[in-house]
C-alpha atoms as a PDB file:
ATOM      1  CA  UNK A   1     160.343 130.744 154.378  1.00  0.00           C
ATOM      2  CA  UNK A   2     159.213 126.970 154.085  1.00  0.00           C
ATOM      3  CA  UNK A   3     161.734 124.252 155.135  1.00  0.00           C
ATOM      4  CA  UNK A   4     163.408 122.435 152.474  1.00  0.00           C
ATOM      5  CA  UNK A   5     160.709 119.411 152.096  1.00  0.00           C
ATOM      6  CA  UNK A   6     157.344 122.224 152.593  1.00  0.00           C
ATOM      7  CA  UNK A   7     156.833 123.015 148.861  1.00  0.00           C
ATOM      8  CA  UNK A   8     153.875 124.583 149.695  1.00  0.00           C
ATOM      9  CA  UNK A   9     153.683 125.578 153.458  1.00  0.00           C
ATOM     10  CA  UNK A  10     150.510 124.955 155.448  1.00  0.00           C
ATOM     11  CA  UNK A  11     150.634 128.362 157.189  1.00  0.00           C
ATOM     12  CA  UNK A  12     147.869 130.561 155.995  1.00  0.00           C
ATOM     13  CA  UNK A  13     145.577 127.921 154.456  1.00  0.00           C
ATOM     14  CA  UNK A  14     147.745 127.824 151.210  1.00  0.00           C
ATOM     15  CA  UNK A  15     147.458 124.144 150.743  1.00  0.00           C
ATOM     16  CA  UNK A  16     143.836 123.991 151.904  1.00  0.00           C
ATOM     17  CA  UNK A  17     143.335 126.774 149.530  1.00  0.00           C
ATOM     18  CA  UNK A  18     145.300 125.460 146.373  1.00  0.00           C
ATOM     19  CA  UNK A  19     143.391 121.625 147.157  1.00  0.00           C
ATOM     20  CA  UNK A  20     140.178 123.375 146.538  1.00  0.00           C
ATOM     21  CA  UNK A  21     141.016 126.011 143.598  1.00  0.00           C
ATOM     22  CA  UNK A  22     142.561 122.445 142.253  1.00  0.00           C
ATOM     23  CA  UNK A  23     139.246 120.704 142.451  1.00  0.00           C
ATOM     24  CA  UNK A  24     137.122 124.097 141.215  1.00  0.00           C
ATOM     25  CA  UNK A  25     139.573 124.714 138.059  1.00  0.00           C
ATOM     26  CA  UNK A  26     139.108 120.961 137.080  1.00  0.00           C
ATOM     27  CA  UNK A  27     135.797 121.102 136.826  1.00  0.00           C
ATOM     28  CA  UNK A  28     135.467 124.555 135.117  1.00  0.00           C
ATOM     29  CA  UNK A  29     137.628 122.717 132.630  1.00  0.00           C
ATOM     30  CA  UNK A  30     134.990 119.791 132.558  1.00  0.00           C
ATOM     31  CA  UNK A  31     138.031 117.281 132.750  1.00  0.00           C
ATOM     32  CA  UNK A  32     138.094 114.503 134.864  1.00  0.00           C
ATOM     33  CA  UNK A  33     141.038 113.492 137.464  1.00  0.00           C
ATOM     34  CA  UNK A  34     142.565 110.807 135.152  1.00  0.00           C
ATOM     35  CA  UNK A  35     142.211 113.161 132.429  1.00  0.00           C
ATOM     36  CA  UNK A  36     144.109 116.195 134.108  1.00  0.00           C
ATOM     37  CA  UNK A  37     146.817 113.797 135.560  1.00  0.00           C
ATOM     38  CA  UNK A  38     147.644 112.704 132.172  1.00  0.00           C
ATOM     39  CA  UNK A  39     147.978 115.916 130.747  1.00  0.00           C
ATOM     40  CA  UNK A  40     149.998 117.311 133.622  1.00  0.00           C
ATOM     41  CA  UNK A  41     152.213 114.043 133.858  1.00  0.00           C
ATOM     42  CA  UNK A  42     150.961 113.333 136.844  1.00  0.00           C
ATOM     43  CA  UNK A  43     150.258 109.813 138.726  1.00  0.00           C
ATOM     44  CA  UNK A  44     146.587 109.942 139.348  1.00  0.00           C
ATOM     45  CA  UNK A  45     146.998 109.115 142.929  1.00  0.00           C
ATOM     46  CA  UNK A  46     148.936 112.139 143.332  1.00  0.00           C
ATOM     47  CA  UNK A  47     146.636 114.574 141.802  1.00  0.00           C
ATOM     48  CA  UNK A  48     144.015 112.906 144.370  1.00  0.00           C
ATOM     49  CA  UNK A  49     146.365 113.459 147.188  1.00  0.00           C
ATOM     50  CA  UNK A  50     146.597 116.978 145.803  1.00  0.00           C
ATOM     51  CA  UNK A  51     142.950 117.541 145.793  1.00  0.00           C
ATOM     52  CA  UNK A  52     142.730 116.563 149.265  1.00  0.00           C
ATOM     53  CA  UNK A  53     144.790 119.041 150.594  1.00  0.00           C
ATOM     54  CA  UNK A  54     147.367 116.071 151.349  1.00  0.00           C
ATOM     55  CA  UNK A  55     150.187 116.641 148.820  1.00  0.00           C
ATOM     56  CA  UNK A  56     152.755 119.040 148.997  1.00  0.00           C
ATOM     57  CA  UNK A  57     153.457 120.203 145.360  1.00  0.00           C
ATOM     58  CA  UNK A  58     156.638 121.912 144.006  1.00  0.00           C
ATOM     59  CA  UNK A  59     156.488 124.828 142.052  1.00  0.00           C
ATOM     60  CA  UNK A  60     157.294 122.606 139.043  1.00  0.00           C
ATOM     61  CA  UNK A  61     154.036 120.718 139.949  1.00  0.00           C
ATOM     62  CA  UNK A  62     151.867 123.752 140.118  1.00  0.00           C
ATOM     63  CA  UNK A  63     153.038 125.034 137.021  1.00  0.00           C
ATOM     64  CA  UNK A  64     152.445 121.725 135.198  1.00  0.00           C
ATOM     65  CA  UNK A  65     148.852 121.717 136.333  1.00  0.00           C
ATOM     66  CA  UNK A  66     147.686 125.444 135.320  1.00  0.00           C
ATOM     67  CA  UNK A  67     149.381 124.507 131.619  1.00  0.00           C
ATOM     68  CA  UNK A  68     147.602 121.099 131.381  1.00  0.00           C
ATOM     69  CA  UNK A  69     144.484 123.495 132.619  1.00  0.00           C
ATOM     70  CA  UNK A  70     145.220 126.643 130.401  1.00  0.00           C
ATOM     71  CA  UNK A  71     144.922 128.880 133.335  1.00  0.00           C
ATOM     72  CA  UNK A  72     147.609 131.423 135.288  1.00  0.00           C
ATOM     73  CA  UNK A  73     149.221 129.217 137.892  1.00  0.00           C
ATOM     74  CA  UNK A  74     148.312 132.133 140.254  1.00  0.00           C
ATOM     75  CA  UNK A  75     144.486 130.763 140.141  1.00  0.00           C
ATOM     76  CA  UNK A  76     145.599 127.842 141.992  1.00  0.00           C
ATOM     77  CA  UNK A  77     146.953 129.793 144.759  1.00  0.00           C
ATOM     78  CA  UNK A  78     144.284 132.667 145.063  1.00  0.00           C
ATOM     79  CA  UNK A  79     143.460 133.403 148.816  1.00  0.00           C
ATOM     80  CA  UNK A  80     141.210 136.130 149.359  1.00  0.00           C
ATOM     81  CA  UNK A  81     142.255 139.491 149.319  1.00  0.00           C
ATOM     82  CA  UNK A  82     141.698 142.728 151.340  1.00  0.00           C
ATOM     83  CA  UNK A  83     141.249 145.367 149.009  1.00  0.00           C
ATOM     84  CA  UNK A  84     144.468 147.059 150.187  1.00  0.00           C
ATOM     85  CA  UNK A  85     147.007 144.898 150.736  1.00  0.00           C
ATOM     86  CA  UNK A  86     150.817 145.256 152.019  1.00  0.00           C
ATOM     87  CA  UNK A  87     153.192 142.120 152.037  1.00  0.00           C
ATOM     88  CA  UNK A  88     156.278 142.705 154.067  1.00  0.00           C
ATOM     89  CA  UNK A  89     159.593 140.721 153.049  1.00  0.00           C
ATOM     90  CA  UNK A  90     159.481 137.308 153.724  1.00  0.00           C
ATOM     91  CA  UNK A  91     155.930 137.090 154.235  1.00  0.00           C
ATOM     92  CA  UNK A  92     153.168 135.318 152.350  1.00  0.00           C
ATOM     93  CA  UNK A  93     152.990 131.589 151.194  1.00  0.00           C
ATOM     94  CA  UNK A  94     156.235 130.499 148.942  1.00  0.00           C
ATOM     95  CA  UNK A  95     156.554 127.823 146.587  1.00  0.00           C
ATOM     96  CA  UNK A  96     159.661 125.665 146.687  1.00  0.00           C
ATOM     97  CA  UNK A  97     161.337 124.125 143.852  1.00  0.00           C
ATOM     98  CA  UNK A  98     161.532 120.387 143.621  1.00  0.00           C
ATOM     99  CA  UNK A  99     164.997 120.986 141.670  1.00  0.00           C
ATOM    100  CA  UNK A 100     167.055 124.274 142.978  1.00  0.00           C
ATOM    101  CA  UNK A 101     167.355 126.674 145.896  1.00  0.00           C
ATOM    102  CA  UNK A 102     164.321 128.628 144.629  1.00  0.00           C
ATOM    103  CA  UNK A 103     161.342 130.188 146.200  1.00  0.00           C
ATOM    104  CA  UNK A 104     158.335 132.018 144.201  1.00  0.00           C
ATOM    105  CA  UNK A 105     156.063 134.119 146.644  1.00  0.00           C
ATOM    106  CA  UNK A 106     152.767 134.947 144.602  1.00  0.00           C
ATOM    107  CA  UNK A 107     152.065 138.498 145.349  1.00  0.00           C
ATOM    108  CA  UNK A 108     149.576 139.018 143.398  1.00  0.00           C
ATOM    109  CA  UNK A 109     147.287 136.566 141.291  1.00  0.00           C
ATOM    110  CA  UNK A 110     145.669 137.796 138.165  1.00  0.00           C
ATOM    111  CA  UNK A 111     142.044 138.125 138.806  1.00  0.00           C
ATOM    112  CA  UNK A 112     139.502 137.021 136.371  1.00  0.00           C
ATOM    113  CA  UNK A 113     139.227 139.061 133.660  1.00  0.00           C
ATOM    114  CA  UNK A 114     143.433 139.366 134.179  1.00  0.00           C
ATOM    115  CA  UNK A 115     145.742 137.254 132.716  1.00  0.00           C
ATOM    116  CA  UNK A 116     148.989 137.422 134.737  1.00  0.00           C
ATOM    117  CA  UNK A 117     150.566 136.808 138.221  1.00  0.00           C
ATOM    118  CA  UNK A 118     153.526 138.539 140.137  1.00  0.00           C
ATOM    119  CA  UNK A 119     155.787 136.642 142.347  1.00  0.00           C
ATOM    120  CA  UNK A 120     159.067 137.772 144.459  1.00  0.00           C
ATOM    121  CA  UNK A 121     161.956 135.068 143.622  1.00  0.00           C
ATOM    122  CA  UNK A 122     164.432 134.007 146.187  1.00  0.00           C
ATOM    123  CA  UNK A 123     166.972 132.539 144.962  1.00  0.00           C
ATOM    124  CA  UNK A 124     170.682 131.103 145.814  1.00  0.00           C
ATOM    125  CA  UNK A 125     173.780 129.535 143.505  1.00  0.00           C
ATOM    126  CA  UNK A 126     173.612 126.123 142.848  1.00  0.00           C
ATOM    127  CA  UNK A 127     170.906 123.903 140.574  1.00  0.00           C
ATOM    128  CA  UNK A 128     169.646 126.692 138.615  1.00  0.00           C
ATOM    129  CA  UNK A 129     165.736 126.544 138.256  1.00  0.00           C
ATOM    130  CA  UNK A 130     164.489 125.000 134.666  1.00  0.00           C
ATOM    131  CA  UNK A 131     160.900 125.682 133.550  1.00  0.00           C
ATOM    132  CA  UNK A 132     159.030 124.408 130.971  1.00  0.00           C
ATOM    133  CA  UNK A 133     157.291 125.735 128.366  1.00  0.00           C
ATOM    134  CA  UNK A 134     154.055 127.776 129.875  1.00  0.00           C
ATOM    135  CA  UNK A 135     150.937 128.050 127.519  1.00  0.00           C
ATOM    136  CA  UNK A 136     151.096 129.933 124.196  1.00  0.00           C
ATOM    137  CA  UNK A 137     151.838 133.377 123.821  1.00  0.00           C
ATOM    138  CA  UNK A 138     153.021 133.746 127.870  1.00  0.00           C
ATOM    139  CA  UNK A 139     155.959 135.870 128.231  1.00  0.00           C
ATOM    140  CA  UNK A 140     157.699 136.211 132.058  1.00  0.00           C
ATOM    141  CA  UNK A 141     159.187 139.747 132.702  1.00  0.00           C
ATOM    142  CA  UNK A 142     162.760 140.108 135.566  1.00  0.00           C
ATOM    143  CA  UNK A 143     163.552 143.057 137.372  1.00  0.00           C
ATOM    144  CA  UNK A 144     166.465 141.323 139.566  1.00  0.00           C
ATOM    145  CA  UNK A 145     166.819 143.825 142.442  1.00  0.00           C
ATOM    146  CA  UNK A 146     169.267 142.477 144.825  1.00  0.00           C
ATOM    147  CA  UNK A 147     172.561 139.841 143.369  1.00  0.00           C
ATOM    148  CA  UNK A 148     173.383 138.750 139.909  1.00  0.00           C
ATOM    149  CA  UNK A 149     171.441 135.974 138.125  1.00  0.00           C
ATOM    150  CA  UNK A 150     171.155 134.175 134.254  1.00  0.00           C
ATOM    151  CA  UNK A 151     167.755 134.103 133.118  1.00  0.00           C
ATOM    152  CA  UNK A 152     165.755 133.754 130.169  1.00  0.00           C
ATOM    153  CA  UNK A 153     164.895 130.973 127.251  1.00  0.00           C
ATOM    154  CA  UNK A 154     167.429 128.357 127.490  1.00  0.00           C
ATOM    155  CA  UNK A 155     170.206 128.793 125.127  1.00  0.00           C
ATOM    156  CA  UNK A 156     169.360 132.962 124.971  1.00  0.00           C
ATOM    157  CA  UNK A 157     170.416 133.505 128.510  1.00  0.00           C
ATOM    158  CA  UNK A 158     170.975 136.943 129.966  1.00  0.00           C
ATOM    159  CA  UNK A 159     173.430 137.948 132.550  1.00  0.00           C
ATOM    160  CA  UNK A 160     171.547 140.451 135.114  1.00  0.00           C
ATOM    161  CA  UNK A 161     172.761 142.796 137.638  1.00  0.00           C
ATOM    162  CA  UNK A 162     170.595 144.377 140.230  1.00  0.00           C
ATOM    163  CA  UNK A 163     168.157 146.922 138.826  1.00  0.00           C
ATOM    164  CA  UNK A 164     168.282 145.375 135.313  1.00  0.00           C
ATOM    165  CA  UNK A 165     165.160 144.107 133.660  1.00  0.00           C
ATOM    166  CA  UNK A 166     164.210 141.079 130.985  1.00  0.00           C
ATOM    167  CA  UNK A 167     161.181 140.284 129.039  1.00  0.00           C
ATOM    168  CA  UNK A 168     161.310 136.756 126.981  1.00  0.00           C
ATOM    169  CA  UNK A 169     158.753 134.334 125.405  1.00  0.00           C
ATOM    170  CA  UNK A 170     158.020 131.506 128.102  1.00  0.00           C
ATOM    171  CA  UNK A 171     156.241 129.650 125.960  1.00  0.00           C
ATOM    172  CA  UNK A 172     159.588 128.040 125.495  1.00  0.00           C
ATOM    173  CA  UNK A 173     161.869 125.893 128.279  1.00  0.00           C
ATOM    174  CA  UNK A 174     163.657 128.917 129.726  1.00  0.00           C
ATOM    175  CA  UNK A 175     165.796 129.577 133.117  1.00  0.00           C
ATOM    176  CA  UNK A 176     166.392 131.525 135.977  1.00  0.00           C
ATOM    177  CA  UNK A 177     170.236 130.323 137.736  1.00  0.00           C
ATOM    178  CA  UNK A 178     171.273 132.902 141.129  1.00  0.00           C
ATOM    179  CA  UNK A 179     174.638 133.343 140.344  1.00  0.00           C
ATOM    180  CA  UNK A 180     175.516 135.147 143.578  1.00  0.00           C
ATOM    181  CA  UNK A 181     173.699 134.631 147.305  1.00  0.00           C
ATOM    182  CA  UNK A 182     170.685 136.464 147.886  1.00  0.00           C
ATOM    183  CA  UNK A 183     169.677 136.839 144.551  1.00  0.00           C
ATOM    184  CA  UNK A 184     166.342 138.254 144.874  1.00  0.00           C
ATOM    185  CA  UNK A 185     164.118 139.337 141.786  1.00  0.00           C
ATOM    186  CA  UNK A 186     160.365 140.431 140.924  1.00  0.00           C
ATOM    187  CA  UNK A 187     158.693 137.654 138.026  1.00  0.00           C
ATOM    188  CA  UNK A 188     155.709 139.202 136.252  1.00  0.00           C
ATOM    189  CA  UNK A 189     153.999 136.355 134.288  1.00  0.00           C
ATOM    190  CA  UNK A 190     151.780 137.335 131.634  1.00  0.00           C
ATOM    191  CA  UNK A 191     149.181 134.791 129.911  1.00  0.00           C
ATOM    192  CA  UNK A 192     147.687 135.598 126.573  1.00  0.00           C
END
């Protein structure tokens, strides 16, 4: 796991990796830096520092960025794969939140022709985590497997147990809040 001020942790390229997915997505999207910083309400010096492999972006940051480019956040963490692949508990690069005790692990980003991305969520009591509004049409499915959390669009708010399992529009500001320690839980998010 990343200290508290490693958002995105060095270790295994990830920040090399998202600098230059950063730099490739913007310019699929034929936008320029000013351009993408705007949209993402982002300082443009920032989204240079980002693209240079210097920043260290919260999860709030990265998901800011794939909506302002209309792609799966996963596309700005993509690493390359072995065709089989195992990830053992706490391994793999996590994204911190800039807000709560809240870790996403990407486990798997959507490829291409895909259009969603599956992360393991550690999270603890405290700040919950608040997300924005994704793109149009993207819905984020729970299965909490360890702890008790609140999650879903805010206002709507579900209670979960371990082994329970939620699927809500995130298309809408919506929240995920641990409500006991070690609150652990799969996201699926799915783009449309």
């Amino acid at each position: 796991m990343s200290g508290p001020g490693d958002a995105l942790p060095e270790r295994d390229g990830l920040r090399a990796a998202f600098a230059a997915a950063l730099r490739r997505e913007r310019d699929l999207a034929g936008v320029s830096a000013s351009e993408l910083a705007r949209r993402a309400g982002l300082a443009k010096s920032t989204l240079s520092q980002l693209e240079a492999g210097q920043g260290n972006p919260g999860i709030e940051t990265l998901w800011a960025l794939a909506n302002a480019l209309a792609i799966p956040v996963g596309r700005l963490l993509e690493v390359s794969r072995p065709e089989i692949e195992v990830i053992r508990a706490g391994e793999g690069g996590g994204v911190r939140s800039d807000h709560a005790d809240y870790v996403a692990r990407l486990l798997s980003a959507a490829p291409t022709a895909a259009r969603r991305d599956i992360y393991m969520i550690e999270a603890e009591p405290g700040e919950p985590h608040r997300s924005v509004a994704h793109a149009p049409g993207t819905r984020e499915h729970v299965v909490l497997l360890a702890g008790r959390a609140r999650v879903g669009p805010r206002g709507s708010e579900v209670e979960l147990s371990a082994g329970d399992y939620i699927a809500y529009p995130a298309d809408v500001a919506h929240v995920f809040e641990a409500l006991v320690p070690g609150t652990r839980a799969v996201l699926l998010i799915e783009y449309r």
